[in-house]
Protein backbone atom coordinates (compact mmCIF):
# COMPACT_ATOMS: atom_id res chain seq x y z
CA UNK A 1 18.07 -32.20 7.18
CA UNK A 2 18.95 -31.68 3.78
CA UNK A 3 18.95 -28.73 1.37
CA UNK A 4 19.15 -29.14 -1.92
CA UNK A 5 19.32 -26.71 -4.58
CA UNK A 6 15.09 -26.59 -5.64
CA UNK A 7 14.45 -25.69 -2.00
CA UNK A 8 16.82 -22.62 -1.44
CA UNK A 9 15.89 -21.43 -5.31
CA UNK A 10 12.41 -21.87 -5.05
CA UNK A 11 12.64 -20.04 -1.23
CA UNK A 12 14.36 -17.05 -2.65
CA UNK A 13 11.90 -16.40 -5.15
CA UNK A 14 9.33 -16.74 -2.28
CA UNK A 15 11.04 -14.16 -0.91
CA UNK A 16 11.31 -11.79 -3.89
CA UNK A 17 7.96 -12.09 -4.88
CA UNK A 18 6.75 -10.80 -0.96
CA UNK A 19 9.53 -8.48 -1.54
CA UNK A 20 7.51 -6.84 -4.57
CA UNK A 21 4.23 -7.40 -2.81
CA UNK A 22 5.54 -4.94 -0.19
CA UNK A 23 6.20 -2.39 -3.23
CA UNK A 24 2.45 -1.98 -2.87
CA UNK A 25 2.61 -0.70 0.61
CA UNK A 26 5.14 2.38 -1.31
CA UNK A 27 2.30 2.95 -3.62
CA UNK A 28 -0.37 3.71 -0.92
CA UNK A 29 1.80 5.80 1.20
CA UNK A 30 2.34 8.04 -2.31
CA UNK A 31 -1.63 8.16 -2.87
CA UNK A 32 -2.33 8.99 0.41
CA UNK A 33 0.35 12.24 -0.19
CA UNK A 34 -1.36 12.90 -3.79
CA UNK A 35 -4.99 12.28 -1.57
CA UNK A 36 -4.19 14.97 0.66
CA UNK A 37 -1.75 17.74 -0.93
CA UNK A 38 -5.07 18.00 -3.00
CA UNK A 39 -7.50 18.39 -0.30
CA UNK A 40 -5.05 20.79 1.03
CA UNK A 41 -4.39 22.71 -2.31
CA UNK A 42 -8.36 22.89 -2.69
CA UNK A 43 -9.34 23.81 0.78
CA UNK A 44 -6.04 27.41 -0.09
CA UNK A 45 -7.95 28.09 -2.89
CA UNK A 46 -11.47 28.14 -1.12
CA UNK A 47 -11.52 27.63 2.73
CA UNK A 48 -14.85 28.03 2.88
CA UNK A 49 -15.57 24.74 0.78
CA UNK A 50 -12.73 22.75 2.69
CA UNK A 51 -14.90 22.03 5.33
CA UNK A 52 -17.82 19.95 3.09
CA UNK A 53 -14.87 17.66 1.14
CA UNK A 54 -13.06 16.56 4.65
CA UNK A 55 -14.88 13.49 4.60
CA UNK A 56 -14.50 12.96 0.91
CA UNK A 57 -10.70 13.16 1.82
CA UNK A 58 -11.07 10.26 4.76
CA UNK A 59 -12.58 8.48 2.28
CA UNK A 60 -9.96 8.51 -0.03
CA UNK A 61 -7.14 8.16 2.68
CA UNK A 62 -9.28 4.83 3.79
CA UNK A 63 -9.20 3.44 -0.17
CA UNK A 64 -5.86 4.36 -0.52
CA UNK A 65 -4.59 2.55 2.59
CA UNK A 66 -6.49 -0.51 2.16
CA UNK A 67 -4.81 -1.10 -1.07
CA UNK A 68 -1.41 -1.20 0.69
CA UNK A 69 -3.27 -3.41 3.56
CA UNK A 70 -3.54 -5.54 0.65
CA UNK A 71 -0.45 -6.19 -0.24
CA UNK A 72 0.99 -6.47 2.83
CA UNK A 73 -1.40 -9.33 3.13
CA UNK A 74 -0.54 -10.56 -0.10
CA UNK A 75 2.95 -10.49 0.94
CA UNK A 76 2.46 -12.14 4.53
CA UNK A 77 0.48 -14.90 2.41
CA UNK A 78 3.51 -15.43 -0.25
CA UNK A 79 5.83 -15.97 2.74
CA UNK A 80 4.01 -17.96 5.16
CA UNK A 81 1.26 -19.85 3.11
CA UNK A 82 2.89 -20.45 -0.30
């Protein structure tokens, strides 16, 4: 079992690039924060329209995640597959 020096190179840049896959997963967590410190800045401001936008607020906390779902997949794939 040899290792030459293509293998390890090309391995750590396998690595990396999962490594800034996962940066994705950062990204969702932030718009799911943006997603709801508005919903909870709007529903202050007028509680009596806070209760028709909750599920406009789910919706955008399901979007949001499944862009970091993503790129965790993404990642998993640049590991494993690649």
């Amino acid at each position: 079992m040899e290792l030459d020096a293509a293998t390890l190179i090309a391995d750590g840049i396998k690595y990396a690039g999962a490594g800034l896959a996962c940066t994705g997963m950062g990204g969702a967590a932030v718009g799911v924060g943006h997603v709801v410190g508005n919903y909870l800045s709007g529903a202050l401001r007028n509680p009596s329209a806070a209760a028709g936008q909750t599920a406009t607020m789910f919706i955008g906390i399901a979007f949001a995640e499944a862009l970091g779902i993503f790129s965790f997949l993404v990642a998993l794939l640049l590991m494993f597959a690649v």
